[in-house]
PDB file of N, CA and C in Angstrom:
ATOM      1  N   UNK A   1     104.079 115.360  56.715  1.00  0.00           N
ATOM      2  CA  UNK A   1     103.932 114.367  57.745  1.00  0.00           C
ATOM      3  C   UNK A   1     103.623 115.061  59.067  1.00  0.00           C
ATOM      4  N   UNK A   2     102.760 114.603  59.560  1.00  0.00           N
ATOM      5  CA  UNK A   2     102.461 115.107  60.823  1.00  0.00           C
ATOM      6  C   UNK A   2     103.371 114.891  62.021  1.00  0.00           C
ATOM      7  N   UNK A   3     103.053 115.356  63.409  1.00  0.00           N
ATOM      8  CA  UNK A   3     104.297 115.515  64.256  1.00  0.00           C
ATOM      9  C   UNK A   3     103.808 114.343  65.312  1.00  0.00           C
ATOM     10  N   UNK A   4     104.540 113.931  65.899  1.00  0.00           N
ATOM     11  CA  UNK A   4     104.238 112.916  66.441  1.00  0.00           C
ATOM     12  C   UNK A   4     103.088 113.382  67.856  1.00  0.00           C
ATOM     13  N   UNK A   5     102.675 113.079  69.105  1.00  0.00           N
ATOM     14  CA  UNK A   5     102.031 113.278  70.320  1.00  0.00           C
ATOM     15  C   UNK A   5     103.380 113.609  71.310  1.00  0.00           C
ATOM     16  N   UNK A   6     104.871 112.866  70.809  1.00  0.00           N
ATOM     17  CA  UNK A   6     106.041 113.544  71.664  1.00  0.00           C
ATOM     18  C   UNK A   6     105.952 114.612  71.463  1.00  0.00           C
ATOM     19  N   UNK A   7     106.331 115.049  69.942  1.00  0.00           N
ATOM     20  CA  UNK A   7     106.914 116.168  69.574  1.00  0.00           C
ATOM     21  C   UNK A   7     105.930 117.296  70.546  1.00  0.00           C
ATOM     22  N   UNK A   8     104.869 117.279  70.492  1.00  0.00           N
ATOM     23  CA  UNK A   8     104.180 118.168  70.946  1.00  0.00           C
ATOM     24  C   UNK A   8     103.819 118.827  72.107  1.00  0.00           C
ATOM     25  N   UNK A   9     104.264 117.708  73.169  1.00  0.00           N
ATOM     26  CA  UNK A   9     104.513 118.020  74.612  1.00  0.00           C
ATOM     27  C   UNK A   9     105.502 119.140  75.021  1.00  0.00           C
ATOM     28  N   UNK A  10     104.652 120.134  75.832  1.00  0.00           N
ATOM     29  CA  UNK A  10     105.259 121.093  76.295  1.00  0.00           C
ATOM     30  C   UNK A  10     105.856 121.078  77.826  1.00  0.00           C
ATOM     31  N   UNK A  11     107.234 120.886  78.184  1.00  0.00           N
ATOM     32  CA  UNK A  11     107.392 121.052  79.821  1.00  0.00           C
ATOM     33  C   UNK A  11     107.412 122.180  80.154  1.00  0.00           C
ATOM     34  N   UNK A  12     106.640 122.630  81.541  1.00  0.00           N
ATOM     35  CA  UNK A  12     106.381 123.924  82.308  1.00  0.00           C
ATOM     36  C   UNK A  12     108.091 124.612  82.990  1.00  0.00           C
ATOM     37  N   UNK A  13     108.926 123.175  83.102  1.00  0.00           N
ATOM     38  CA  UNK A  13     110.054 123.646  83.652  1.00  0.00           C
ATOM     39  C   UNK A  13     109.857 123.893  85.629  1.00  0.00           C
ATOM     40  N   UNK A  14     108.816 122.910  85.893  1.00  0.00           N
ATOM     41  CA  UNK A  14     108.623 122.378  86.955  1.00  0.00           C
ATOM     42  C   UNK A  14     109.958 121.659  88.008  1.00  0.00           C
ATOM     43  N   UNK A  15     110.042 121.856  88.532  1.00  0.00           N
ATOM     44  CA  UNK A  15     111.053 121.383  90.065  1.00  0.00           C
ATOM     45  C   UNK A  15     110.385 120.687  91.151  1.00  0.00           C
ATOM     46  N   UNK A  16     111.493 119.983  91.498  1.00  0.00           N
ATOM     47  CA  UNK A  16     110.863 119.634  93.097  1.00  0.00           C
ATOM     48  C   UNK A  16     111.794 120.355  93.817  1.00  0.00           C
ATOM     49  N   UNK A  17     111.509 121.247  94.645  1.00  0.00           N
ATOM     50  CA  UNK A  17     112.476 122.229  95.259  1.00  0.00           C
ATOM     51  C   UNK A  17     112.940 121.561  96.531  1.00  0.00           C
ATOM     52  N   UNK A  18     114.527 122.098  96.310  1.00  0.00           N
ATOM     53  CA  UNK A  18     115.049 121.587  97.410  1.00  0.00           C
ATOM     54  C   UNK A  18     114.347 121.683  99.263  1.00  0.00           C
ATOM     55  N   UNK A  19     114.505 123.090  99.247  1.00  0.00           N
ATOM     56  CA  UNK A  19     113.457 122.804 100.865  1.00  0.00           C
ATOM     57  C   UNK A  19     112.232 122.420 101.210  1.00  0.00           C
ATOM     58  N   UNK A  20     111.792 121.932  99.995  1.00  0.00           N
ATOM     59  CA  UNK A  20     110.900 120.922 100.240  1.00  0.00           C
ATOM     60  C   UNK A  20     111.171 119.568 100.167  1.00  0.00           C
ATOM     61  N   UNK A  21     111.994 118.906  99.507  1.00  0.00           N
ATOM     62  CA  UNK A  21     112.890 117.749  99.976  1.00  0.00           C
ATOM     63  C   UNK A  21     113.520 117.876 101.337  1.00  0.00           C
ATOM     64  N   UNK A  22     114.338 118.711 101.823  1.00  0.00           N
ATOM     65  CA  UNK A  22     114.792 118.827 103.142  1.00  0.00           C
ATOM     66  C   UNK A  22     113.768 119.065 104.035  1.00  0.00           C
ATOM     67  N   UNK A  23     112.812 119.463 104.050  1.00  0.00           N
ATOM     68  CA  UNK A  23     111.574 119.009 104.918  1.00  0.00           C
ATOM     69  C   UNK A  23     111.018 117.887 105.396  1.00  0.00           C
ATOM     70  N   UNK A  24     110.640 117.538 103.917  1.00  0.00           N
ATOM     71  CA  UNK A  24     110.014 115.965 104.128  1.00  0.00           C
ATOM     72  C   UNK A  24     111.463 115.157 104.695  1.00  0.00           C
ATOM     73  N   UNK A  25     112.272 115.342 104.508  1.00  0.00           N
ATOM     74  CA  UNK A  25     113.614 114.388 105.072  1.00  0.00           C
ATOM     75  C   UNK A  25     113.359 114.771 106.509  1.00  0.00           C
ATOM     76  N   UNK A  26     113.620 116.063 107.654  1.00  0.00           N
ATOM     77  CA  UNK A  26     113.378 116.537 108.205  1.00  0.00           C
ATOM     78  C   UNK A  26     111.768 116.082 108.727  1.00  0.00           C
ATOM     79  N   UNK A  27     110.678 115.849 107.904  1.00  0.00           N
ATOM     80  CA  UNK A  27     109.803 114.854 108.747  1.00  0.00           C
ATOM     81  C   UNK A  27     110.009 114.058 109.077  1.00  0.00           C
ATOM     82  N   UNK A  28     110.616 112.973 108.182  1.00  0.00           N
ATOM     83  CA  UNK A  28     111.226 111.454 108.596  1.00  0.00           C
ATOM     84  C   UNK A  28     111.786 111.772 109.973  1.00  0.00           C
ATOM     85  N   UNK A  29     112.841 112.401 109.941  1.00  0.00           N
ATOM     86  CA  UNK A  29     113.713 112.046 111.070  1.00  0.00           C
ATOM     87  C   UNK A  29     113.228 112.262 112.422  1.00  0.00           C
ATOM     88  N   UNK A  30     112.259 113.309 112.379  1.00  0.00           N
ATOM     89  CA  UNK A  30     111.644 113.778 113.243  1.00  0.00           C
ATOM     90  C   UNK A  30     110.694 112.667 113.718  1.00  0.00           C
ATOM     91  N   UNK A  31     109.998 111.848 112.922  1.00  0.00           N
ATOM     92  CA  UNK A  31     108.833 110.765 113.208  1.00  0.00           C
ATOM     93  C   UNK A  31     110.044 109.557 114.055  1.00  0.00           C
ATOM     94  N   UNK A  32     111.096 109.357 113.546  1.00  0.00           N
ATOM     95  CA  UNK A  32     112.006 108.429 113.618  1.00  0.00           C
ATOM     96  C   UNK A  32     112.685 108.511 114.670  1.00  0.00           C
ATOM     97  N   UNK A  33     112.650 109.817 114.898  1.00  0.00           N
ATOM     98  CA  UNK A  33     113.454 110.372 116.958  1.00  0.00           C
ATOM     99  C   UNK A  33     112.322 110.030 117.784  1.00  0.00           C
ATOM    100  N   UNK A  34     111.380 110.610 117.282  1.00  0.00           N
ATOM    101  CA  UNK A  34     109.916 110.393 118.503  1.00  0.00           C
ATOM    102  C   UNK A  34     109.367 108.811 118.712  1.00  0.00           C
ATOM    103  N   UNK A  35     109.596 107.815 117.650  1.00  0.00           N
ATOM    104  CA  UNK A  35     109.373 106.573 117.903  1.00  0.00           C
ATOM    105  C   UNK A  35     110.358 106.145 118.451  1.00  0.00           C
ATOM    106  N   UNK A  36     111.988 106.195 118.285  1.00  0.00           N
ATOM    107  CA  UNK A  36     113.168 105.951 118.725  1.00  0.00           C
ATOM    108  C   UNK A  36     113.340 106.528 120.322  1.00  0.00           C
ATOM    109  N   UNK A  37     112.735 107.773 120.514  1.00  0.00           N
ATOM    110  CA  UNK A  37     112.733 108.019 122.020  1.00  0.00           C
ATOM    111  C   UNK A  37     111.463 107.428 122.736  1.00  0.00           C
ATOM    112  N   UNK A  38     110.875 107.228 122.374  1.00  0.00           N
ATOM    113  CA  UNK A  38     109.562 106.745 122.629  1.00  0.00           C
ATOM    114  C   UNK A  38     109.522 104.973 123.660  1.00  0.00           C
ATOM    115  N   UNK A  39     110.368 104.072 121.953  1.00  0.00           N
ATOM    116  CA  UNK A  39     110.412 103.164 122.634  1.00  0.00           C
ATOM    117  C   UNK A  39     111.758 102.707 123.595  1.00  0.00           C
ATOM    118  N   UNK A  40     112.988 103.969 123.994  1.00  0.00           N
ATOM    119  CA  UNK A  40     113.608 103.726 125.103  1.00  0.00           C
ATOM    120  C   UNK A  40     112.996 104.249 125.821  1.00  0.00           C
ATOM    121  N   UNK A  41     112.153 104.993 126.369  1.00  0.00           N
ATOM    122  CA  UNK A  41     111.165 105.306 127.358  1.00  0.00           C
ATOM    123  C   UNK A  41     110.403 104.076 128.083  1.00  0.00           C
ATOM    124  N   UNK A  42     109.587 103.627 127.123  1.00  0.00           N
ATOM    125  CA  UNK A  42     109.269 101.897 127.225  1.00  0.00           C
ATOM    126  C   UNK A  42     109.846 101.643 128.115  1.00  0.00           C
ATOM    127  N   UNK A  43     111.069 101.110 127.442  1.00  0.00           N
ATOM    128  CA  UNK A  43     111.834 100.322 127.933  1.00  0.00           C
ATOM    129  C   UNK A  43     112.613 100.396 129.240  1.00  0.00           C
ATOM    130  N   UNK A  44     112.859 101.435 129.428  1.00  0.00           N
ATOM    131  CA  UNK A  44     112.881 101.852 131.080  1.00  0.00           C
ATOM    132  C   UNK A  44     112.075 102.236 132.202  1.00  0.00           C
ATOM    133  N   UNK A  45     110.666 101.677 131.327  1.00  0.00           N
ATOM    134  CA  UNK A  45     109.258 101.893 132.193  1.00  0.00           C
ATOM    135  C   UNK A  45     109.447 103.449 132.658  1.00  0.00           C
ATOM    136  N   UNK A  46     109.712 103.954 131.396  1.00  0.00           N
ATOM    137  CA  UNK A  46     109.051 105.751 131.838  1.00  0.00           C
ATOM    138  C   UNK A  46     110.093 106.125 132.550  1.00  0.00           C
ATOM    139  N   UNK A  47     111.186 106.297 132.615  1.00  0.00           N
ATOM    140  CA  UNK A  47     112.333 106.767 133.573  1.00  0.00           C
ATOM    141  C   UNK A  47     113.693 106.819 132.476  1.00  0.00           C
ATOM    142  N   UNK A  48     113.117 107.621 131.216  1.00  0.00           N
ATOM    143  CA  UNK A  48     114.148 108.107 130.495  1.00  0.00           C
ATOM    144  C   UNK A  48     115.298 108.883 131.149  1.00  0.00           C
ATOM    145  N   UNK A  49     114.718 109.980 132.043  1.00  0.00           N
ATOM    146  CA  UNK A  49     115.719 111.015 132.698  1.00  0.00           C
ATOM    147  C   UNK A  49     115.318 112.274 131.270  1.00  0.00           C
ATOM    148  N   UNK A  50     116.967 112.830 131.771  1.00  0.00           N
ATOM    149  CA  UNK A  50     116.913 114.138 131.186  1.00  0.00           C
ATOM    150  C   UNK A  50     117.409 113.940 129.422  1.00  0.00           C
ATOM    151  N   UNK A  51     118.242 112.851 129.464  1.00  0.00           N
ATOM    152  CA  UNK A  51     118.109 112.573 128.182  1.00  0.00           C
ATOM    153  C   UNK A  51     117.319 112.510 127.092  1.00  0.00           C
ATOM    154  N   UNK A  52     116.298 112.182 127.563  1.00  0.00           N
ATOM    155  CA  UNK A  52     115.186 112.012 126.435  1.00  0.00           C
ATOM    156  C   UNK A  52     114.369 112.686 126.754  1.00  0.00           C
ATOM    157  N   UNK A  53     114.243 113.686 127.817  1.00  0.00           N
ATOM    158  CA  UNK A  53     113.553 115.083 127.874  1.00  0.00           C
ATOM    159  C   UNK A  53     114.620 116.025 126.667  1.00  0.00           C
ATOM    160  N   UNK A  54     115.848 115.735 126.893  1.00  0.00           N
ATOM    161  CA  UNK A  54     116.638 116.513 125.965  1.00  0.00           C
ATOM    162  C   UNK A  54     116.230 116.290 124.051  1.00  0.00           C
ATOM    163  N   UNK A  55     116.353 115.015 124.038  1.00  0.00           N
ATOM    164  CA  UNK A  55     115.804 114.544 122.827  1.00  0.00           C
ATOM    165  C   UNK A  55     114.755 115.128 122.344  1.00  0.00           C
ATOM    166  N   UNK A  56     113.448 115.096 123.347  1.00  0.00           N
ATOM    167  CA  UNK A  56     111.892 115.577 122.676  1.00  0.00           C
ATOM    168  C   UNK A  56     111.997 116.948 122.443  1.00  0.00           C
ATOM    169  N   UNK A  57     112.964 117.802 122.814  1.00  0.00           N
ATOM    170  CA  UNK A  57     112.981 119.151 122.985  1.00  0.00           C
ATOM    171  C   UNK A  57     113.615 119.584 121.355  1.00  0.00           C
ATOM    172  N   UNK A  58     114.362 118.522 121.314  1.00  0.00           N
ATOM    173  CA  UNK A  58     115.138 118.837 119.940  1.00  0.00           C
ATOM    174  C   UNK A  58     114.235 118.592 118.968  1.00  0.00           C
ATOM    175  N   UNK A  59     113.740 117.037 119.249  1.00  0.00           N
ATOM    176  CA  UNK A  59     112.807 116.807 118.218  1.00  0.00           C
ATOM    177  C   UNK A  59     111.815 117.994 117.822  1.00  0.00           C
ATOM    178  N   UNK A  60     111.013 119.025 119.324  1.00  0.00           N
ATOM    179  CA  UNK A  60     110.257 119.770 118.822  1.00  0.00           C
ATOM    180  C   UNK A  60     110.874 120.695 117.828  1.00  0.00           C
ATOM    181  N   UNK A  61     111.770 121.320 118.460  1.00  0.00           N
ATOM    182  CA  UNK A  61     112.442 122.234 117.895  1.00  0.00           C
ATOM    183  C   UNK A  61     112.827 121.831 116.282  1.00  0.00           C
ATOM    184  N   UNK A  62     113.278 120.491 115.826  1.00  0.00           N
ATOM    185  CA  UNK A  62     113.689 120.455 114.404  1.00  0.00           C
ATOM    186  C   UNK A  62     112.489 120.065 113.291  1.00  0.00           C
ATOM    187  N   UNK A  63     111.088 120.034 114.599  1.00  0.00           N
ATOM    188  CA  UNK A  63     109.563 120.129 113.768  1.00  0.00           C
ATOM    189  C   UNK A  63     109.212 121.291 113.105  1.00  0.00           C
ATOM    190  N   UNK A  64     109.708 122.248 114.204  1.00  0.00           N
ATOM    191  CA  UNK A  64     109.361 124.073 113.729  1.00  0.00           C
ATOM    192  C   UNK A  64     110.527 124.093 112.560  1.00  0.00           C
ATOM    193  N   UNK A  65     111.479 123.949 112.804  1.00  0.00           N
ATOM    194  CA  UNK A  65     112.020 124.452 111.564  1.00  0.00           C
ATOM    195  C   UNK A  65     111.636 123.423 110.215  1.00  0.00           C
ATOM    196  N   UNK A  66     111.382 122.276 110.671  1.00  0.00           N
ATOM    197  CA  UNK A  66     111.461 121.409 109.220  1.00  0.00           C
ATOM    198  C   UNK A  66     109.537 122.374 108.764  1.00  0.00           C
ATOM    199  N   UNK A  67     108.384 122.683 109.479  1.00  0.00           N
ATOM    200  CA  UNK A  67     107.066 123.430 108.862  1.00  0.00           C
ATOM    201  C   UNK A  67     108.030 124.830 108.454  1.00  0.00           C
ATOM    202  N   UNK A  68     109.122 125.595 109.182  1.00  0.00           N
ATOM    203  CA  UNK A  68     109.172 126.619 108.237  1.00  0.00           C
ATOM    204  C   UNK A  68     109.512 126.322 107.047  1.00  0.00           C
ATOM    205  N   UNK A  69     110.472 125.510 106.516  1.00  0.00           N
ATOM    206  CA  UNK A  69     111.081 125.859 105.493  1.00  0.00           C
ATOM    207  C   UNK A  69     110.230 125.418 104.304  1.00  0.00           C
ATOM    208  N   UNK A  70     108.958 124.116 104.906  1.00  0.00           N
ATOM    209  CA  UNK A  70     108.084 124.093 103.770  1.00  0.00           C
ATOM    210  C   UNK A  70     107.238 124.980 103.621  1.00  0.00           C
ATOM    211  N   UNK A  71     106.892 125.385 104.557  1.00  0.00           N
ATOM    212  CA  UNK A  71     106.702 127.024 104.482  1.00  0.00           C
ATOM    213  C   UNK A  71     106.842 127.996 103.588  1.00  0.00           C
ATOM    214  N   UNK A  72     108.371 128.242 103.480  1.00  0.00           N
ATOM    215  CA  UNK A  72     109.330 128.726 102.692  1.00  0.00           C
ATOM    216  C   UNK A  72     108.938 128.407 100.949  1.00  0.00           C
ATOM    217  N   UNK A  73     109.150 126.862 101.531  1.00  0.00           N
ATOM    218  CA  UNK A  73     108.786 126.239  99.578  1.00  0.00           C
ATOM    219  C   UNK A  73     107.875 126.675  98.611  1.00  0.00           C
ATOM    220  N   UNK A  74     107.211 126.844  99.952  1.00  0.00           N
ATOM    221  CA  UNK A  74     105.557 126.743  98.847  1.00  0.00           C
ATOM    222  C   UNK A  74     105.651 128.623  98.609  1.00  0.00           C
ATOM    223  N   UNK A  75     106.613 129.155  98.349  1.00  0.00           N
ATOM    224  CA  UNK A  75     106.455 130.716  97.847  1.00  0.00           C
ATOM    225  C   UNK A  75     107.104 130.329  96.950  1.00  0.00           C
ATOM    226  N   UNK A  76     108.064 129.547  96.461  1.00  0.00           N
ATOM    227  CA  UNK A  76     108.696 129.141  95.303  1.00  0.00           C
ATOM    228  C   UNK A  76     107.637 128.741  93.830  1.00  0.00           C
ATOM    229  N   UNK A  77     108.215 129.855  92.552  1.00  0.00           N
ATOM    230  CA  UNK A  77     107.134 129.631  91.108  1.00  0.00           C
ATOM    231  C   UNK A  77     107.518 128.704  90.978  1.00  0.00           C
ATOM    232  N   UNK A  78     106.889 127.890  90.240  1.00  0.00           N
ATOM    233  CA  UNK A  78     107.012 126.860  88.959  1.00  0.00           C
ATOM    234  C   UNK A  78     107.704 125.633  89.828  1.00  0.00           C
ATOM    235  N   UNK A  79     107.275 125.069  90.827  1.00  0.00           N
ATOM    236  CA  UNK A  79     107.631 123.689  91.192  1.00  0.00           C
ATOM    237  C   UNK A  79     106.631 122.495  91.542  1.00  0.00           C
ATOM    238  N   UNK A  80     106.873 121.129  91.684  1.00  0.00           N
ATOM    239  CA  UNK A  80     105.545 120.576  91.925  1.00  0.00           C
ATOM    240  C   UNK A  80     105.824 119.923  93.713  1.00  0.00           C
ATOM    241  N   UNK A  81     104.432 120.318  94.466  1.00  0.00           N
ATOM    242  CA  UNK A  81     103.887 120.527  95.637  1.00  0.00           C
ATOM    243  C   UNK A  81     103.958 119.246  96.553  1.00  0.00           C
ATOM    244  N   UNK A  82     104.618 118.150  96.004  1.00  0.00           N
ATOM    245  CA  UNK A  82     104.341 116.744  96.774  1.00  0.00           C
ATOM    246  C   UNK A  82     105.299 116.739  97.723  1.00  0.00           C
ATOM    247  N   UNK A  83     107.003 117.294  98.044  1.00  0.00           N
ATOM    248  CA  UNK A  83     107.241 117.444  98.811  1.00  0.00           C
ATOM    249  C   UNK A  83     107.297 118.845 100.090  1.00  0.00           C
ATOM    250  N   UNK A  84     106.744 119.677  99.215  1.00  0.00           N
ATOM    251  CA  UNK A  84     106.430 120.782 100.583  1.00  0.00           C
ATOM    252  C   UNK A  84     105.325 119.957 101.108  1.00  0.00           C
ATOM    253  N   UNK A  85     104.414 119.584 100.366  1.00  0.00           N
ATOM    254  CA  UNK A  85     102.735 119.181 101.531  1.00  0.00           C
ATOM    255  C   UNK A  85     103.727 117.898 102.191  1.00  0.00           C
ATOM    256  N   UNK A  86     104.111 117.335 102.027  1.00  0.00           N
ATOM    257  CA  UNK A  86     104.447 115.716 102.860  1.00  0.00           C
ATOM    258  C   UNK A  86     105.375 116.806 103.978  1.00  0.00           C
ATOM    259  N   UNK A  87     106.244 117.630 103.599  1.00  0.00           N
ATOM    260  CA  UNK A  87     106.874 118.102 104.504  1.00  0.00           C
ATOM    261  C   UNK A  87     106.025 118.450 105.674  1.00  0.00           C
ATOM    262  N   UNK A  88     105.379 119.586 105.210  1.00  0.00           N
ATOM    263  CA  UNK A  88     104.340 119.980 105.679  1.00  0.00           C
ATOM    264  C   UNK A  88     103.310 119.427 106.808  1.00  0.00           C
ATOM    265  N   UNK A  89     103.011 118.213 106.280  1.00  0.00           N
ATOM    266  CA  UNK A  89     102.016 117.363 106.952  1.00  0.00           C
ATOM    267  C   UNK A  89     102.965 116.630 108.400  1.00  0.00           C
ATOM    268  N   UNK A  90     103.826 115.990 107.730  1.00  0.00           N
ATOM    269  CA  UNK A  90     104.709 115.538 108.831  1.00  0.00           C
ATOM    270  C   UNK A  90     105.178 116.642 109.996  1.00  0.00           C
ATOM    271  N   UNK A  91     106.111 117.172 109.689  1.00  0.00           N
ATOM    272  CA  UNK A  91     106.050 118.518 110.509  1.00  0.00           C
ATOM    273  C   UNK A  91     105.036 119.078 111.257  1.00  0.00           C
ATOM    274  N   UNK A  92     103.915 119.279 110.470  1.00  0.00           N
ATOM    275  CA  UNK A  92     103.021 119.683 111.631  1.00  0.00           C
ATOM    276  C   UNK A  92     102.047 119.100 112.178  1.00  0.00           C
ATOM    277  N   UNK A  93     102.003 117.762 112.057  1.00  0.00           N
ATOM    278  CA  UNK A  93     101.529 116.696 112.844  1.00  0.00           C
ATOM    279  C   UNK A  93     101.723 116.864 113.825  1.00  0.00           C
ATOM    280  N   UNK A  94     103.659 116.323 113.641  1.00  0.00           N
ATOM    281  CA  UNK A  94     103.977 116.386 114.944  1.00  0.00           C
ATOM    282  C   UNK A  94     104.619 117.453 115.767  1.00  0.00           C
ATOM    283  N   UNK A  95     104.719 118.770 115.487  1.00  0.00           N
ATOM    284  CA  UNK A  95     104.342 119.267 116.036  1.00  0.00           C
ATOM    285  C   UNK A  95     103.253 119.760 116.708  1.00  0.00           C
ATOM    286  N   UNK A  96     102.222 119.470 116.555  1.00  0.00           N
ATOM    287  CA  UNK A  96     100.627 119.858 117.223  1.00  0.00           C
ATOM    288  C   UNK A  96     101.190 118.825 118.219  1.00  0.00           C
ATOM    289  N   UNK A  97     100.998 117.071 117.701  1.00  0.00           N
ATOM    290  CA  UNK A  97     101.102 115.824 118.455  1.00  0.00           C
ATOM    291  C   UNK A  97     102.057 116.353 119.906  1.00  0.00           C
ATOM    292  N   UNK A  98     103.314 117.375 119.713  1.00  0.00           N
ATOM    293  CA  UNK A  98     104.529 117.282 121.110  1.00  0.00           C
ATOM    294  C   UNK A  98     103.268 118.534 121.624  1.00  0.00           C
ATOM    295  N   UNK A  99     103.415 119.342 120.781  1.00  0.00           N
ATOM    296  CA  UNK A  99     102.625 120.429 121.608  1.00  0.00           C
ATOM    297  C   UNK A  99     101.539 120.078 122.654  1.00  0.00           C
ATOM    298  N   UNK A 100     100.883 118.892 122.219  1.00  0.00           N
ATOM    299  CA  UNK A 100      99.677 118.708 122.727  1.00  0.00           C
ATOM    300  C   UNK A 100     100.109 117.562 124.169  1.00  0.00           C
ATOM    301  N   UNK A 101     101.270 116.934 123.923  1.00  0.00           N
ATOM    302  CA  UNK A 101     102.387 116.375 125.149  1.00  0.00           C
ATOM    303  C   UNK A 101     102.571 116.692 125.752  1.00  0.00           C
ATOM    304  N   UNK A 102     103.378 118.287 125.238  1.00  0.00           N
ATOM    305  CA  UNK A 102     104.228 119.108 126.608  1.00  0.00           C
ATOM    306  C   UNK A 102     103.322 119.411 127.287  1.00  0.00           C
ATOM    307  N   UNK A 103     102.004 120.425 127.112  1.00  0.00           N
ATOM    308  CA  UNK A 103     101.257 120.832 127.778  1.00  0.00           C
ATOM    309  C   UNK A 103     100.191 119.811 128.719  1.00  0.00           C
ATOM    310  N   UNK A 104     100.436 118.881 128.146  1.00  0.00           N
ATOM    311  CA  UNK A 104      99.385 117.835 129.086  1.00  0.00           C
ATOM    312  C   UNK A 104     100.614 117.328 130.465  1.00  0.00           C
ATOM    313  N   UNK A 105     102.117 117.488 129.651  1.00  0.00           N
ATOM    314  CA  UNK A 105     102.487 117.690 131.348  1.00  0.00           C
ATOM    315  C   UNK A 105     103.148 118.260 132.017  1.00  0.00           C
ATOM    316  N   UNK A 106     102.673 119.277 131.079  1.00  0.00           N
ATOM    317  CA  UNK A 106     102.908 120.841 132.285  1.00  0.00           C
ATOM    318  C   UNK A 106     101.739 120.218 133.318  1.00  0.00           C
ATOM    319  N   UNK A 107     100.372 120.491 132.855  1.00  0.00           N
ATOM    320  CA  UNK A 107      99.340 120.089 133.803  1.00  0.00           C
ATOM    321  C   UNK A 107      98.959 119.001 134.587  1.00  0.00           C
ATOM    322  N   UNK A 108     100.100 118.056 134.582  1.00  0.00           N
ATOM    323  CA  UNK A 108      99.535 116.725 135.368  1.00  0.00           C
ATOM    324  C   UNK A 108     100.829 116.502 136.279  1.00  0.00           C
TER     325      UNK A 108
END
């Protein structure tokens, strides 16, 4: 008797690696501070203060680390790539996106 099309399937022993889950989580939150500081900014017609200068600073800062560690991921064998790239992408969106903030007001 022949073997079935189950029987025959081979798994690679593939992962979704953890710091690449903690990345992409680490994008979320990061997208989720910058809209969340964003629209109390709004809302005080642009006169956040230092608070939410404090906020964007963090936010940058937990952008760089959430691109290193997918960073990190993607040197990891045998796992599959959907959460380092989402990490990835998010992360360094927005990081370019603050980068490209701060410096527009340094200059204005």
């Amino acid at each position: 008797m022949a073997k079935k099309d189950k029987d025959m399937i081979k798994f690679s022993g593939r992962h979704h690696p953890k710091l690449g889950i903690a990345s992409t989580i680490i994008g979320i939150l990061v997208w989720i501070g910058f809209i969340a500081s964003t629209v109390i900014s709004v809302m005080n017609q642009g006169n956040g203060g230092l608070v939410i200068g404090i906020i964007g600073l963090a936010i940058f800062f937990l952008s760089i680390y959430g691109f290193y560690i997918s960073y990190q991921s993607f040197k990891k064998k045998d796992i599959f790539y959907i959460y380092p790239i989402l990490g990835a992408f998010f992360n360094g969106f927005m990081l370019i996106f603050l980068l490209i903030i701060y410096i527009l007001g340094f200059g204005g």
